[in-house]
C-alpha atoms as a PDB file:
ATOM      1  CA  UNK A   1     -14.067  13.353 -43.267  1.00  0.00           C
ATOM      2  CA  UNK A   2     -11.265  15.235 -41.479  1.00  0.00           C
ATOM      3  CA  UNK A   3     -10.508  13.578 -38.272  1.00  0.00           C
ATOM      4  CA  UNK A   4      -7.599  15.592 -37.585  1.00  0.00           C
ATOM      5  CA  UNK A   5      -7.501  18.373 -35.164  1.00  0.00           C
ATOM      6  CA  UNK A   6      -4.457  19.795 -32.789  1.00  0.00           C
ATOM      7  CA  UNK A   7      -4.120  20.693 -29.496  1.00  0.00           C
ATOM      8  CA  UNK A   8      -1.916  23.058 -27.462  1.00  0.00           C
ATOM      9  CA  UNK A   9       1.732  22.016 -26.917  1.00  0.00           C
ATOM     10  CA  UNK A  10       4.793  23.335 -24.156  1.00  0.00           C
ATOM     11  CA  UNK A  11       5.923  26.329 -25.595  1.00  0.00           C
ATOM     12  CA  UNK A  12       8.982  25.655 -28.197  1.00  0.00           C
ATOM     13  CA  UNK A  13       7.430  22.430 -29.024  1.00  0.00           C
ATOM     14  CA  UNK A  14       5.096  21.173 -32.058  1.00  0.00           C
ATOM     15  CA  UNK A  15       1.617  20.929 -31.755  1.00  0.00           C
ATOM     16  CA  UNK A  16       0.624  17.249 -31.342  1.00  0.00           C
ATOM     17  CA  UNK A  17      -2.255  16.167 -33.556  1.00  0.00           C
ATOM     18  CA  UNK A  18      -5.095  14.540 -32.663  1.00  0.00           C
ATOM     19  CA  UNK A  19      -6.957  11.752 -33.973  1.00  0.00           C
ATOM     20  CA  UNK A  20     -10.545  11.359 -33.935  1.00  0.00           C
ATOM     21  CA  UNK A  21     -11.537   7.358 -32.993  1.00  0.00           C
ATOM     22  CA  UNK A  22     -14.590   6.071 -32.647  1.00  0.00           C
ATOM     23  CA  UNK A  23     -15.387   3.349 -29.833  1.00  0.00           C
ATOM     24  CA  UNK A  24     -15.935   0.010 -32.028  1.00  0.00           C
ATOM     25  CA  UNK A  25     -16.073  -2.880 -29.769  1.00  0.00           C
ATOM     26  CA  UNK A  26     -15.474  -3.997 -25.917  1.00  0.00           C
ATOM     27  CA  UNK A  27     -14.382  -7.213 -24.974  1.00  0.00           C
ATOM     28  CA  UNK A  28     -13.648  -8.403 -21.285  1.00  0.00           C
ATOM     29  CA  UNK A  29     -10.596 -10.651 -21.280  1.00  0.00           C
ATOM     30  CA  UNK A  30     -10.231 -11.004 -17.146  1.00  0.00           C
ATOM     31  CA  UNK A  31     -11.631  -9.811 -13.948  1.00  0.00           C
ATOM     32  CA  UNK A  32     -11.801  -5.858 -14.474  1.00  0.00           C
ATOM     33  CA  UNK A  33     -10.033  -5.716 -17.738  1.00  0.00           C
ATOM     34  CA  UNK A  34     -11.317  -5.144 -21.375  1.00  0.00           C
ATOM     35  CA  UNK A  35      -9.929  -4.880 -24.193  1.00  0.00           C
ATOM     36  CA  UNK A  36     -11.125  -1.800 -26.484  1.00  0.00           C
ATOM     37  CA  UNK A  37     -11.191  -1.125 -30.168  1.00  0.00           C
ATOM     38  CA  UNK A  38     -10.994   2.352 -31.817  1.00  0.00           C
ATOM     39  CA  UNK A  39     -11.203   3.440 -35.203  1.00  0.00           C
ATOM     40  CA  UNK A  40     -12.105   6.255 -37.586  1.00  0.00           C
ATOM     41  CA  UNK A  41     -15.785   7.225 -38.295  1.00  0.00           C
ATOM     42  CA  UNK A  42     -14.856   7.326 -41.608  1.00  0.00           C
ATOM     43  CA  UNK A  43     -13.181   3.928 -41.657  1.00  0.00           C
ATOM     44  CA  UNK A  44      -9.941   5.223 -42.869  1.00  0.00           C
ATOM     45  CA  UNK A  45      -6.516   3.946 -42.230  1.00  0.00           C
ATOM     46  CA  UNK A  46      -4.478   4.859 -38.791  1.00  0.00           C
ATOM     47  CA  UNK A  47      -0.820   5.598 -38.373  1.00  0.00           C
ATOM     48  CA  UNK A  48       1.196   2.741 -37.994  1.00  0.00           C
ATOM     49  CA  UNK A  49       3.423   2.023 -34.800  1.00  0.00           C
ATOM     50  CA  UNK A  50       5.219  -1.553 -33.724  1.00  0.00           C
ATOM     51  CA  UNK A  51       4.729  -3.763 -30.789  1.00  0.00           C
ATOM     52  CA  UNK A  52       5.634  -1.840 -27.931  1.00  0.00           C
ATOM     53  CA  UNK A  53       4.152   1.311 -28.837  1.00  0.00           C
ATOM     54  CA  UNK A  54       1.033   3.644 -26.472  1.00  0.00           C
ATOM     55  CA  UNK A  55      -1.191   5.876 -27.441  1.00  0.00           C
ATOM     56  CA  UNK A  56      -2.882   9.055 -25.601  1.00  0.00           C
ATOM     57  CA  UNK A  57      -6.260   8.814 -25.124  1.00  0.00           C
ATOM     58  CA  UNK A  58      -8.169  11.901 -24.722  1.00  0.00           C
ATOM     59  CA  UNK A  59     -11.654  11.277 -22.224  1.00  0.00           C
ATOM     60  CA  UNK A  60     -14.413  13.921 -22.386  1.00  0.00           C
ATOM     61  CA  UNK A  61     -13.653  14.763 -18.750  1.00  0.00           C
ATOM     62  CA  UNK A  62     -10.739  16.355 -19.282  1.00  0.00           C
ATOM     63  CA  UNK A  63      -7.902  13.383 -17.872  1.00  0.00           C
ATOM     64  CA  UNK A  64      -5.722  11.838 -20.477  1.00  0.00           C
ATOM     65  CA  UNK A  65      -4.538   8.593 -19.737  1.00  0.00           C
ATOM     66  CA  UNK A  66      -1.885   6.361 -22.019  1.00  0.00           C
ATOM     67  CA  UNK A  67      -2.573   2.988 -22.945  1.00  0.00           C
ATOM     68  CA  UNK A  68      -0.277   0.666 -24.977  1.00  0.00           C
ATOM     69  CA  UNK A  69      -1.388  -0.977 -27.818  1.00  0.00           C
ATOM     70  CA  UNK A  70      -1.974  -4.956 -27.914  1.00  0.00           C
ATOM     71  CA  UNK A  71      -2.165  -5.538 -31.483  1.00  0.00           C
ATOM     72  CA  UNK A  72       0.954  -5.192 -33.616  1.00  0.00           C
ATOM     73  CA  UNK A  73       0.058  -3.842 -37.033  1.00  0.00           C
ATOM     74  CA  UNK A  74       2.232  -1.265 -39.791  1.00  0.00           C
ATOM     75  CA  UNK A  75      -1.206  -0.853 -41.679  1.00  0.00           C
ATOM     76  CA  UNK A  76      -4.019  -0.581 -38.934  1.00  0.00           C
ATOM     77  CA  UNK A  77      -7.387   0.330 -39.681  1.00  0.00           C
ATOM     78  CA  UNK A  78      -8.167   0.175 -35.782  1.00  0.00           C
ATOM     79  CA  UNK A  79      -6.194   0.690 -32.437  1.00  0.00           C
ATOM     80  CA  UNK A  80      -6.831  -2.186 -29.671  1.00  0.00           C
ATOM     81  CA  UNK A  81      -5.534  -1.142 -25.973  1.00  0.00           C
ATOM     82  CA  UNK A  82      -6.290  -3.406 -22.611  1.00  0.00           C
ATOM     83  CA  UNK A  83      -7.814  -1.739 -19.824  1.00  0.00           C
ATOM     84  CA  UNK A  84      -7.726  -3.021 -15.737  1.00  0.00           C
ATOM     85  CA  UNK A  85     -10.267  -1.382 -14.030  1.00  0.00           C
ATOM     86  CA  UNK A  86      -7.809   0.720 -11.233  1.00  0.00           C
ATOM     87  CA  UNK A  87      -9.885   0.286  -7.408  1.00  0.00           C
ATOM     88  CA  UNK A  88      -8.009   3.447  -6.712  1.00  0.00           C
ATOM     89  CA  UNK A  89      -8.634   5.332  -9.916  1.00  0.00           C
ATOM     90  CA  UNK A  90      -8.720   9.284 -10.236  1.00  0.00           C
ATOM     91  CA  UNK A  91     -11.464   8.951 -12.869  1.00  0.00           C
ATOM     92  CA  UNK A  92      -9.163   7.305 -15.853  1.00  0.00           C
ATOM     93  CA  UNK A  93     -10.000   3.920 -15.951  1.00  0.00           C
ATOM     94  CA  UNK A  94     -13.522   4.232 -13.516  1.00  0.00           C
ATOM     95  CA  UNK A  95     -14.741   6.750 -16.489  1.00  0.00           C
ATOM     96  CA  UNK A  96     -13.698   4.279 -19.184  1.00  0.00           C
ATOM     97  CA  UNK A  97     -15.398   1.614 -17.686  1.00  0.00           C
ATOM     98  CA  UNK A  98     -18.800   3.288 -16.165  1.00  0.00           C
ATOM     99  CA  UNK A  99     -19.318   5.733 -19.159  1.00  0.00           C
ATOM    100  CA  UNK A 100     -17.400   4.969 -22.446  1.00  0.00           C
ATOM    101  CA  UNK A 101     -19.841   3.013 -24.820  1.00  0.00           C
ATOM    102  CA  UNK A 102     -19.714   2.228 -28.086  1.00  0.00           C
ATOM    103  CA  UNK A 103     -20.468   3.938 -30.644  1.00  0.00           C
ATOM    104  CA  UNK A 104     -18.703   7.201 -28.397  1.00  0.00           C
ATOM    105  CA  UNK A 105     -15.972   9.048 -30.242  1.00  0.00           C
ATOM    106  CA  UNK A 106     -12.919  10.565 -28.136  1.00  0.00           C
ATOM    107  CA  UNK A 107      -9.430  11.855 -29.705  1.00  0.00           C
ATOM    108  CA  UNK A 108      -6.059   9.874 -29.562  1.00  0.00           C
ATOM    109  CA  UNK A 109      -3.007  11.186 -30.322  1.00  0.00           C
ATOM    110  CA  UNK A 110      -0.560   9.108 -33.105  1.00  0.00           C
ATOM    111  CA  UNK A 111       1.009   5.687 -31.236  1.00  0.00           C
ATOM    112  CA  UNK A 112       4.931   6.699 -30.117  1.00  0.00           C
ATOM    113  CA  UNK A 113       7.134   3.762 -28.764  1.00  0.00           C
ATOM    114  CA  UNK A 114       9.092   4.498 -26.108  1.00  0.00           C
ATOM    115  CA  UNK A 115       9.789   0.902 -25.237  1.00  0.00           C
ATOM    116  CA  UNK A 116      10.516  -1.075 -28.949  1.00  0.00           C
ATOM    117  CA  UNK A 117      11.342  -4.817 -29.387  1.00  0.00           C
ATOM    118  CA  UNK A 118      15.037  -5.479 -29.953  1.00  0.00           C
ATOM    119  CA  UNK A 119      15.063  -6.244 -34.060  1.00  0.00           C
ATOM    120  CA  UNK A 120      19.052  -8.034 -33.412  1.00  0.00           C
ATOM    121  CA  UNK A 121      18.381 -10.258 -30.570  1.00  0.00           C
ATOM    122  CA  UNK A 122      18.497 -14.057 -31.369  1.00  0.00           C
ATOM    123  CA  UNK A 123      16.271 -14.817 -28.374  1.00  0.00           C
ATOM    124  CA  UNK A 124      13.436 -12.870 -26.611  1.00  0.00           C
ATOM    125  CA  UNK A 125      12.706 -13.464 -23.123  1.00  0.00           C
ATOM    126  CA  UNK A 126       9.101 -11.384 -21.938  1.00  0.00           C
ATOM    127  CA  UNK A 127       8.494 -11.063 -18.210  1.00  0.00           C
ATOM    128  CA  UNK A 128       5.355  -9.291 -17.340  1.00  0.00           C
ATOM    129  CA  UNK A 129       2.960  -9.014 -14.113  1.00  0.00           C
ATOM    130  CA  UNK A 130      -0.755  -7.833 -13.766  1.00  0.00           C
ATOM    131  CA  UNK A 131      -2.068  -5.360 -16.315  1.00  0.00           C
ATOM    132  CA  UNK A 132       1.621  -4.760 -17.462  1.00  0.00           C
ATOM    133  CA  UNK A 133       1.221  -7.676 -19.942  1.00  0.00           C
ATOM    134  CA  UNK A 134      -0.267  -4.995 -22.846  1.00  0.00           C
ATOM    135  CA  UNK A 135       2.890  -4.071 -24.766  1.00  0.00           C
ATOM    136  CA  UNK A 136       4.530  -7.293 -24.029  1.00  0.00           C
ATOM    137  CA  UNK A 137       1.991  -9.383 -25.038  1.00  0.00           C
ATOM    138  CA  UNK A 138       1.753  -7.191 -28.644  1.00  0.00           C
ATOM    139  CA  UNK A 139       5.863  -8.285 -28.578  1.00  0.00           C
ATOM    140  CA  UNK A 140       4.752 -11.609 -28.252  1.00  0.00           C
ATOM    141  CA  UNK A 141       2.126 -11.226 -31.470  1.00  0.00           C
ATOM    142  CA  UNK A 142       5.095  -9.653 -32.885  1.00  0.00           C
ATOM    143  CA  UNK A 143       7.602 -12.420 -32.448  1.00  0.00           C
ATOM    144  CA  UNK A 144       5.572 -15.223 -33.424  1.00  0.00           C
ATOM    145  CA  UNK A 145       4.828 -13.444 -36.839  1.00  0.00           C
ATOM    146  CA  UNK A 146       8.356 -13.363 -37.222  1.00  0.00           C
ATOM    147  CA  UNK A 147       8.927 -17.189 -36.291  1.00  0.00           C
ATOM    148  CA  UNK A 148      11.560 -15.468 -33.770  1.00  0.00           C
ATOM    149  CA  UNK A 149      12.272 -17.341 -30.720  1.00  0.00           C
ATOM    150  CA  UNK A 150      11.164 -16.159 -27.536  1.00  0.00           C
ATOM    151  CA  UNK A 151       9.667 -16.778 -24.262  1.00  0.00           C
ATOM    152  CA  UNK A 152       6.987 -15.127 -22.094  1.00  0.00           C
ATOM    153  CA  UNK A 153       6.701 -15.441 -18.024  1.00  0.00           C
ATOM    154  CA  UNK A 154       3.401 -13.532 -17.138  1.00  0.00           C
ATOM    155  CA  UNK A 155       2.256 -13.226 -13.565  1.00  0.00           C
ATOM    156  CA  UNK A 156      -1.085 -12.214 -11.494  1.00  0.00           C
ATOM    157  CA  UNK A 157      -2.655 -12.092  -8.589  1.00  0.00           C
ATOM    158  CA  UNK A 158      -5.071 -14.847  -9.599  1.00  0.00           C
ATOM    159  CA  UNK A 159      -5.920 -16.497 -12.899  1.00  0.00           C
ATOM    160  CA  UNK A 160      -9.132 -14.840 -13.343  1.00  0.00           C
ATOM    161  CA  UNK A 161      -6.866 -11.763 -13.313  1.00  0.00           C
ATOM    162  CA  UNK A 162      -4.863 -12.891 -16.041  1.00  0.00           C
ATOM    163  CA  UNK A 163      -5.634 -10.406 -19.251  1.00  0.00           C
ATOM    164  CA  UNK A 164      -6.078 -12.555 -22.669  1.00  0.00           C
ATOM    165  CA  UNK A 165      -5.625 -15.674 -21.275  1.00  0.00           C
ATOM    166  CA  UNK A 166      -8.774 -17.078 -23.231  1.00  0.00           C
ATOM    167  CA  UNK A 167      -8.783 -14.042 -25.470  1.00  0.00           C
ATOM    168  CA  UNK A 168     -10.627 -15.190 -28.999  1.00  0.00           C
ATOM    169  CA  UNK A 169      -8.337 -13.101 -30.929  1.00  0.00           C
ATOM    170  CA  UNK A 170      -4.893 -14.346 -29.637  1.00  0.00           C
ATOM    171  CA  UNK A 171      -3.731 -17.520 -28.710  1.00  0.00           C
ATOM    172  CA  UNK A 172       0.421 -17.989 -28.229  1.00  0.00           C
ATOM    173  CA  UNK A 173       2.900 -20.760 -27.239  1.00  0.00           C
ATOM    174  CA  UNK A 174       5.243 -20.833 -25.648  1.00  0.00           C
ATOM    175  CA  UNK A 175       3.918 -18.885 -22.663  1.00  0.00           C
ATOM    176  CA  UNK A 176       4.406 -19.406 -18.820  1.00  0.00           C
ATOM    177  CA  UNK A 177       1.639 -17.938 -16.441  1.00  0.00           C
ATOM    178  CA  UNK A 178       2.527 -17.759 -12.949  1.00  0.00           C
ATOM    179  CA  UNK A 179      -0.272 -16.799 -10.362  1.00  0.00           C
ATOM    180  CA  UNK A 180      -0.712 -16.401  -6.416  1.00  0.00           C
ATOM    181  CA  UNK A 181      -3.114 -15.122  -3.873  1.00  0.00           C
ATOM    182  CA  UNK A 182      -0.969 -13.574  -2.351  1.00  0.00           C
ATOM    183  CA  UNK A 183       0.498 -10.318  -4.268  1.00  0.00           C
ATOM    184  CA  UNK A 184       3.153  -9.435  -5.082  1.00  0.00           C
ATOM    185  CA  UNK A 185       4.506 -12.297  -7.005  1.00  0.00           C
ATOM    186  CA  UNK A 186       7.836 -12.902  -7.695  1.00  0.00           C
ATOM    187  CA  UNK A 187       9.996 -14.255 -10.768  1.00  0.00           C
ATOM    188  CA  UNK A 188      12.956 -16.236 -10.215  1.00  0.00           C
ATOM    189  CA  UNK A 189      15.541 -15.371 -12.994  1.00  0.00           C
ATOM    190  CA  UNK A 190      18.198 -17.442 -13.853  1.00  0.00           C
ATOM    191  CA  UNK A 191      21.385 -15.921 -15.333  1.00  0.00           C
ATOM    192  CA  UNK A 192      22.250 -17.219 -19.002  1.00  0.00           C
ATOM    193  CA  UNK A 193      25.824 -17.587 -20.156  1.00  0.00           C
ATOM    194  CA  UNK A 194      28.492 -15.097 -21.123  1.00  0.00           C
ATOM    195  CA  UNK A 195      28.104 -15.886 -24.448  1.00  0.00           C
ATOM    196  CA  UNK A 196      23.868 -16.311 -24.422  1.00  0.00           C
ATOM    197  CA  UNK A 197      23.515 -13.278 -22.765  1.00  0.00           C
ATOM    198  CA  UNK A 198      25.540 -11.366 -25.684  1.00  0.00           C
ATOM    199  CA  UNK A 199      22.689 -12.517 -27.937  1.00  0.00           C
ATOM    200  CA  UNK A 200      19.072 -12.383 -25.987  1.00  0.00           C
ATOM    201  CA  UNK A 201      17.404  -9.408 -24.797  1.00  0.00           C
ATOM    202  CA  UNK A 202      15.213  -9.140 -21.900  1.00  0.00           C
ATOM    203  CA  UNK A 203      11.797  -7.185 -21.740  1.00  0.00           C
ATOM    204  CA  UNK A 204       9.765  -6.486 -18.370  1.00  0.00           C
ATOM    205  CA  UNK A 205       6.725  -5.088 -17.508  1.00  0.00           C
ATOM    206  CA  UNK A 206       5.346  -4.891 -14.115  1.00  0.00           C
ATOM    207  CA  UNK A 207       4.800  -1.775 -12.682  1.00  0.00           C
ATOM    208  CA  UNK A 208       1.272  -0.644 -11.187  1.00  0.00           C
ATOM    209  CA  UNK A 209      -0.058   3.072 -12.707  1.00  0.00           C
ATOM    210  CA  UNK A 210      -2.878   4.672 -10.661  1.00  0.00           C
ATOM    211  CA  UNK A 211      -5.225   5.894 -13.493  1.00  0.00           C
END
């Protein structure tokens, strides 16, 4: 089955091709967030990507919204993303959540990785806040594969908030949540050594997108 199409592209550019996924599964992980499973119709392979990399997800009303991915894999036979459920959406996330079902196919583009995990750093420090825990939590998969040392600080508004905290599929040490009622929370960062510094690399995530 040919599950490859292409769409138009800014002039002096290459067209970008499409994938064709089919809606597979839909879990809820935290208070208006789900995590979402796509994969061929025909069951075939997907292109490969590394922690840190999104995808484009075509909806059938015309928006296209990017999602990052949560599962690191170099030989995927599905794409997982994590959703929040935006109060303020333009009809991204509201359509994903009132009218995508399984069983619905959609296209995707290929994953691209704008943000990649430092492969040279000797330790890993994650901070992340609300729904921006998706690509840092698939650098945290990714680490722990690698018996790399790292640390994660995640914050949220609340704990019911908090995205794969009891998610089946994924359970990771070390890992600090930090939660308040009263948003925004904040980190408190302590400066490492000259020479520490040299060696760790720092990754943060915490910016709200209206989708």
């Amino acid at each position: 089955m040919n599950t490859l199409t292409e769409t138009a592209a800014a002039p002096g550019t290459a067209r970008a091709v499409l994938i064709e996924v089919q809606l597979a599964a839909v879990e809820t992980v935290a208070r208006d967030t789900n995590i979402y499973t796509f994969r061929r119709p025909d069951g075939g392979r997907l292109p490969p990507y590394k922690a840190g990399a999104h995808i484009d997800i075509h909806l059938p009303n015309g928006l296209m919204r990017q999602f990052s991915l949560v599962v690191p894999s170099l030989d995927p036979d599905s794409y997982v993303v994590g959703i929040k459920l935006d109060a303020a959406s333009r009809g991204g996330s509201r359509y994903i959540f009132d009218e995508l079902r399984v069983g619905h196919t959609l296209k995707i583009s290929a994953p691209r990785n704008n943000f990649p995990l430092a492969e040279n750093a000797e330790h890993v420090v994650l901070f992340a806040g609300g729904i921006g825990i998706t690509p840092i939590w698939c650098m945290a998969q990714e680490l722990a594969a690698q018996n790399r040392p790292w640390k994660l600080y995640y914050s949220c508004r609340s704990r019911p908030d908090m995205a794969f905290r009891r998610w089946k599929n994924c359970r990771l040490t070390p890992c600090t949540c930090i939660s308040t009622t009263k948003p925004p929370a904040s980190f408190l960062i302590l400066p490492a050594s000259s020479t520490r510094r040299r060696r760790m690399r720092t990754f943060i995530v915490a910016v709200p997108i209206r989708c």
